[in-house]
Protein backbone atom coordinates (compact mmCIF):
# COMPACT_ATOMS: atom_id res chain seq x y z
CA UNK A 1 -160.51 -113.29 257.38
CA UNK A 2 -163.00 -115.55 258.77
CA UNK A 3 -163.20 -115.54 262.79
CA UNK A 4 -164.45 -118.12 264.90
CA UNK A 5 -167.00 -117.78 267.97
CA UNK A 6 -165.64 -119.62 270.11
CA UNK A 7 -167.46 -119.53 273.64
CA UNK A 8 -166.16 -116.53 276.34
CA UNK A 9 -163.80 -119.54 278.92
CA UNK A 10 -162.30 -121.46 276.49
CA UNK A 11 -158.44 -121.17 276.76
CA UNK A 12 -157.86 -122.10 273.34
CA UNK A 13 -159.79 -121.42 270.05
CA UNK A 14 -158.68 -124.93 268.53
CA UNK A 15 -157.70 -128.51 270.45
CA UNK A 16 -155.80 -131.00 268.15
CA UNK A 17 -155.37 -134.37 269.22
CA UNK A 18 -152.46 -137.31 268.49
CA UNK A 19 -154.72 -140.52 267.65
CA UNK A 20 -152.90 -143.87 269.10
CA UNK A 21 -153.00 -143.87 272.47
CA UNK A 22 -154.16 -140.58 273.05
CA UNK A 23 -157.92 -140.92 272.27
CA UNK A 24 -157.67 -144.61 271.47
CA UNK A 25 -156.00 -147.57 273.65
CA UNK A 26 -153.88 -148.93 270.65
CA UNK A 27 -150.62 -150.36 272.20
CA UNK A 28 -151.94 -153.48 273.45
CA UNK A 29 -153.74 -154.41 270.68
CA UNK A 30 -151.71 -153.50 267.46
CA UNK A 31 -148.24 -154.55 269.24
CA UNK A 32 -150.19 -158.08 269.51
CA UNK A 33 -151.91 -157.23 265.76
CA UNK A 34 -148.09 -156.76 264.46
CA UNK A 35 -146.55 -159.46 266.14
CA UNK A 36 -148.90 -161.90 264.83
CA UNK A 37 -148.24 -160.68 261.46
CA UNK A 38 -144.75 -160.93 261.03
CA UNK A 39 -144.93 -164.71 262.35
CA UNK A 40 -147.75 -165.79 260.74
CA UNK A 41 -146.57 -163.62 257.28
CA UNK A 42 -143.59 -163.15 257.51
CA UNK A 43 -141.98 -165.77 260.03
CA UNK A 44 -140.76 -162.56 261.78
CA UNK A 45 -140.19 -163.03 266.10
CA UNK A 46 -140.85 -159.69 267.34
CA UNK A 47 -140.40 -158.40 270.66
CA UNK A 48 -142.06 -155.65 272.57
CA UNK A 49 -138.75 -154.07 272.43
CA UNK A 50 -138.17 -154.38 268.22
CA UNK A 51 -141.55 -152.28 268.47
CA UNK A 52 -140.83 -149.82 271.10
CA UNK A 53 -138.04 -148.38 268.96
CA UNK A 54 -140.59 -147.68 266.09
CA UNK A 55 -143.47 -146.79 267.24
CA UNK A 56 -144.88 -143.70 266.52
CA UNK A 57 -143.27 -143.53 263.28
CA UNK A 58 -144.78 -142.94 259.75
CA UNK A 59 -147.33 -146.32 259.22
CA UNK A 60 -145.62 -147.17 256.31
CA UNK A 61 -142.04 -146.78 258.15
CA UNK A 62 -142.95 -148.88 260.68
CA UNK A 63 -144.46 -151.76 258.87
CA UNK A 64 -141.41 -151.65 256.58
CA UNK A 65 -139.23 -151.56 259.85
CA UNK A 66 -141.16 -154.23 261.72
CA UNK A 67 -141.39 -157.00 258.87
CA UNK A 68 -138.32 -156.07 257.22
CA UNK A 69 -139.27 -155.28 254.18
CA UNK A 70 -140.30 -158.51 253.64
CA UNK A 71 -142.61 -157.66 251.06
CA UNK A 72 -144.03 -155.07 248.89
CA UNK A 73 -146.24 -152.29 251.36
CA UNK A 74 -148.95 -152.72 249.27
CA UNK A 75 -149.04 -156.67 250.22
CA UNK A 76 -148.09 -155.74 254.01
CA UNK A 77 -150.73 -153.60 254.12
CA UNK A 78 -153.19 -156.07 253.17
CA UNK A 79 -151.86 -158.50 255.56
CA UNK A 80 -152.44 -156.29 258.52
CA UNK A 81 -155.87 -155.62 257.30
CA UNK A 82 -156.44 -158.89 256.64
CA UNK A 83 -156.58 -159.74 260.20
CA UNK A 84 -157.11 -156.06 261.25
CA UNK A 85 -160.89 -157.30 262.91
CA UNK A 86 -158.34 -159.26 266.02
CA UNK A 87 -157.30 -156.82 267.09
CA UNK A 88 -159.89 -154.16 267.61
CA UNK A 89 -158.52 -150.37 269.33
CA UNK A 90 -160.82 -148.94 271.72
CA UNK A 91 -161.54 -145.34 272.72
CA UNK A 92 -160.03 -144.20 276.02
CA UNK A 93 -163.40 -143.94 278.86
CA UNK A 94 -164.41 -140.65 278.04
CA UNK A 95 -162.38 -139.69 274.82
CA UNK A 96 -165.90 -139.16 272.97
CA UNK A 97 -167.93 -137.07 275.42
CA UNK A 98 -164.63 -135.18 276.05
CA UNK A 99 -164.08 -134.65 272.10
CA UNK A 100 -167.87 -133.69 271.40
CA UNK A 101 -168.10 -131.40 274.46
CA UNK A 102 -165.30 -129.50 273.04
CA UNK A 103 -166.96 -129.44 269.78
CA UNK A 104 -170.49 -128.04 271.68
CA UNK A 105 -168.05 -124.75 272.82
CA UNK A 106 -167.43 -124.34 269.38
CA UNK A 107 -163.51 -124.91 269.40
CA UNK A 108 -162.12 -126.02 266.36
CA UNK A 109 -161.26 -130.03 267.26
CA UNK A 110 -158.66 -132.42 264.66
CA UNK A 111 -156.61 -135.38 264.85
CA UNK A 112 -152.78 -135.08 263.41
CA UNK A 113 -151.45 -138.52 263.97
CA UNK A 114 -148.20 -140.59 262.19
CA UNK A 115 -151.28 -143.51 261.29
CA UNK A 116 -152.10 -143.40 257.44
CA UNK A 117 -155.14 -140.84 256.63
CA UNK A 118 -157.53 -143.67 255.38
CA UNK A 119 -156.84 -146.12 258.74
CA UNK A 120 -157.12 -142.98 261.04
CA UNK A 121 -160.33 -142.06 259.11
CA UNK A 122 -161.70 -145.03 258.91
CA UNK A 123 -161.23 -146.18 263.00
CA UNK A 124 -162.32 -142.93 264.07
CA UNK A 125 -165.60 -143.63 262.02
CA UNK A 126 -165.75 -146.88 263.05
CA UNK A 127 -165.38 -145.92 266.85
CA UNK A 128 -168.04 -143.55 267.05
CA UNK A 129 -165.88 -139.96 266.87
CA UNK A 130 -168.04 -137.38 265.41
CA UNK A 131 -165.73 -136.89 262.28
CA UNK A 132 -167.51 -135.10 260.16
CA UNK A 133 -167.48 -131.92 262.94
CA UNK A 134 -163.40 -132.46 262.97
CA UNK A 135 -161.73 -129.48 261.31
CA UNK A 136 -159.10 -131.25 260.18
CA UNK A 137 -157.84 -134.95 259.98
CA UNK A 138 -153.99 -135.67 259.40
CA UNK A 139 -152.33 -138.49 258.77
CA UNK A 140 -148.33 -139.12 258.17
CA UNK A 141 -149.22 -139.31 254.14
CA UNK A 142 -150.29 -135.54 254.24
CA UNK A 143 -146.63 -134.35 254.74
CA UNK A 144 -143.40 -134.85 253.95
CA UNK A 145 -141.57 -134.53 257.19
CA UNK A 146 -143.13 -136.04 260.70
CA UNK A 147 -142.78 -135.95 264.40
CA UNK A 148 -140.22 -134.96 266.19
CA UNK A 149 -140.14 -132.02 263.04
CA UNK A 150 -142.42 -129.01 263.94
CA UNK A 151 -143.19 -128.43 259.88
CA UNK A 152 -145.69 -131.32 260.32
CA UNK A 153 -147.74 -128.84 261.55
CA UNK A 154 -147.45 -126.56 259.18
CA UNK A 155 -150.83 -127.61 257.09
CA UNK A 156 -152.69 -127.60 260.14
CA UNK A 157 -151.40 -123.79 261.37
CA UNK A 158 -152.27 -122.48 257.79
CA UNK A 159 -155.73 -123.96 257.98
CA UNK A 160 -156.32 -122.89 260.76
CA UNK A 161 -154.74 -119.22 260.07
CA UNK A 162 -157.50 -118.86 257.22
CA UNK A 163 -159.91 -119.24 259.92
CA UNK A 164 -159.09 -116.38 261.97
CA UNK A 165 -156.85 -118.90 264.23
CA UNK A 166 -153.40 -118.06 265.26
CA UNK A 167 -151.16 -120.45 265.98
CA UNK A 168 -150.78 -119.38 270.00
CA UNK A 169 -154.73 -120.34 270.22
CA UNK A 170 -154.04 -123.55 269.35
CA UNK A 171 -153.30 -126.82 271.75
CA UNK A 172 -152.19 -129.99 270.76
CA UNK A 173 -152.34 -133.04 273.02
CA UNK A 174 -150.46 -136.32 273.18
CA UNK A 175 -148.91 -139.05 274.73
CA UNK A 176 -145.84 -139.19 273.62
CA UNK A 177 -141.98 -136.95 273.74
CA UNK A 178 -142.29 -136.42 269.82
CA UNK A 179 -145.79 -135.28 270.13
CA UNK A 180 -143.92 -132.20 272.53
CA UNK A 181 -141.13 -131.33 270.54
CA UNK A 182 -143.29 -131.33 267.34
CA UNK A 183 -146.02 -129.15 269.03
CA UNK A 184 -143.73 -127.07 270.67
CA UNK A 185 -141.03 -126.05 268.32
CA UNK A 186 -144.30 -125.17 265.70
CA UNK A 187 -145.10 -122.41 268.65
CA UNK A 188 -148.47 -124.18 269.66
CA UNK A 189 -149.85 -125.44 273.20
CA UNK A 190 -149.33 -128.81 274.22
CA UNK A 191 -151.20 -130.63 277.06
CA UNK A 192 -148.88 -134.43 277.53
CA UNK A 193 -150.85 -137.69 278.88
CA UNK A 194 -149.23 -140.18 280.10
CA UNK A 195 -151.45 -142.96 278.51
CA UNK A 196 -148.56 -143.70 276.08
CA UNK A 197 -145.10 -145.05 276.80
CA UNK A 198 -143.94 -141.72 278.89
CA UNK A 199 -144.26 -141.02 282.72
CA UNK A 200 -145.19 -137.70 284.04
CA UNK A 201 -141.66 -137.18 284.88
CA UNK A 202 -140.13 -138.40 281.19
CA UNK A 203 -141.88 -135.22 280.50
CA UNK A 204 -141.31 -132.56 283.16
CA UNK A 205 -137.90 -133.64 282.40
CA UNK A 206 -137.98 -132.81 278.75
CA UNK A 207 -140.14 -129.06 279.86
CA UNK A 208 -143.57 -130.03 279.43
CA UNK A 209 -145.83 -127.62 281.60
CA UNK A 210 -149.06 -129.81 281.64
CA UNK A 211 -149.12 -133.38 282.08
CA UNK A 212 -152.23 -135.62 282.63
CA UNK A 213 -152.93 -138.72 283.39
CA UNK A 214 -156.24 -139.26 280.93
CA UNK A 215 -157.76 -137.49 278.19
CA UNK A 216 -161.25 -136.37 280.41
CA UNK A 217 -159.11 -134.33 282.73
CA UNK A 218 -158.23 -131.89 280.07
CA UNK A 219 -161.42 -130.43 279.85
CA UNK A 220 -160.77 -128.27 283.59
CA UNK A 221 -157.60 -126.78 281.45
CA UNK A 222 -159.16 -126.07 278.35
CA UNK A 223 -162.77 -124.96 279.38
């Protein structure tokens, strides 16, 4: 079994982040992005609540949700990246030093995120995320079930098992109550921001241990 060398401080051996507001600022934007494509498609009114109740779902479950299937997915995907340039996401201050200076210790580093594999590839390219250092990159079409279920983490804990990682050296981070209950009942870390649609206390509530309030303070837990 391969083992990993991992510098002597590190608390865990791999750090696995959500994508959409966790290392990107996405919920202005595409809330904006999707509203102006179901009126300008779709003659669709939606409100910031009609979106709340969706997001963080499976991509394709929440356009299908959103516009009502309105159209074929293949045709509502190409509206929304048809006009995909608007509405630009933008990495949280500090997301890529904080990702690359975990990748200098030599801890394993993914994304697992509900956005479609290609999109989540192709913005975290596009914003300047070392990508090809990632050990893994996960999006909702890799699995069959999603967040809140723990088993979509299961591809990521047997990756990482072949490389000498258990599943207890492993921390996931994210912004959002699914993102803890998914972690969590798959028996990893998880380290909650509140950069998403949850307060510090939505989360002590629910039995989170570590809440922050942005993605460079993690670095004094992990390191």
């Amino acid at each position: 079994m391969k083992t990993t060398n991992t510098k002597v401080g590190a608390k865990y051996k791999a750090v696995i982040f959500d994508f959409d507001d966790t290392l990107v600022e996405s919920r202005v934007s595409k809330w904006a992005h999707h509203k102006h494509v179901a009126k300008n498609f779709y003659n669709i009114e939606l409100s910031d609540e009609d979106i709340r109740k969706h997001w963080g779902r499976p991509f394709d479950v929440l356009v299908a949700e959103l516009y009502q299937n309105s159209d074929t997915l293949e045709n509502m995907h190409k509206a929304i990246i048809s006009v995909k340039k608007d509405f630009p996401k933008y990495p949280y201050k500090e997301a890529i030093s904080t990702v690359q200076k975990l990748l200098d210790q030599n801890i394993k580093t993914g994304v697992v995120s509900a956005t479609t594999t290609m999109f989540l590839i192709e913005d975290l390219t596009h914003l300047g995320f070392p990508v090809d250092s990632f050990s893994i990159i996960q999006g909702a079409d890799k699995t069959k079930v999603h967040k809140p279920e723990a088993g979509v983490f299961l591809p990521l804990i047997e990756q990482m098992e072949k490389e000498g990682i258990n599943k207890e050296d492993i921390v996931y981070i994210g912004d959002s109550l699914d993102d803890f209950k998914a972690s969590t009942g798959a028996g990893l870390n998880f380290i909650a921001l509140t950069t998403g649609l949850y307060s510090y206390e939505d989360f002590k509530n629910e039995g989170a241990e570590t809440v922050m309030n942005s993605i460079e303070e993690i670095l004094s837990e992990i390191l």
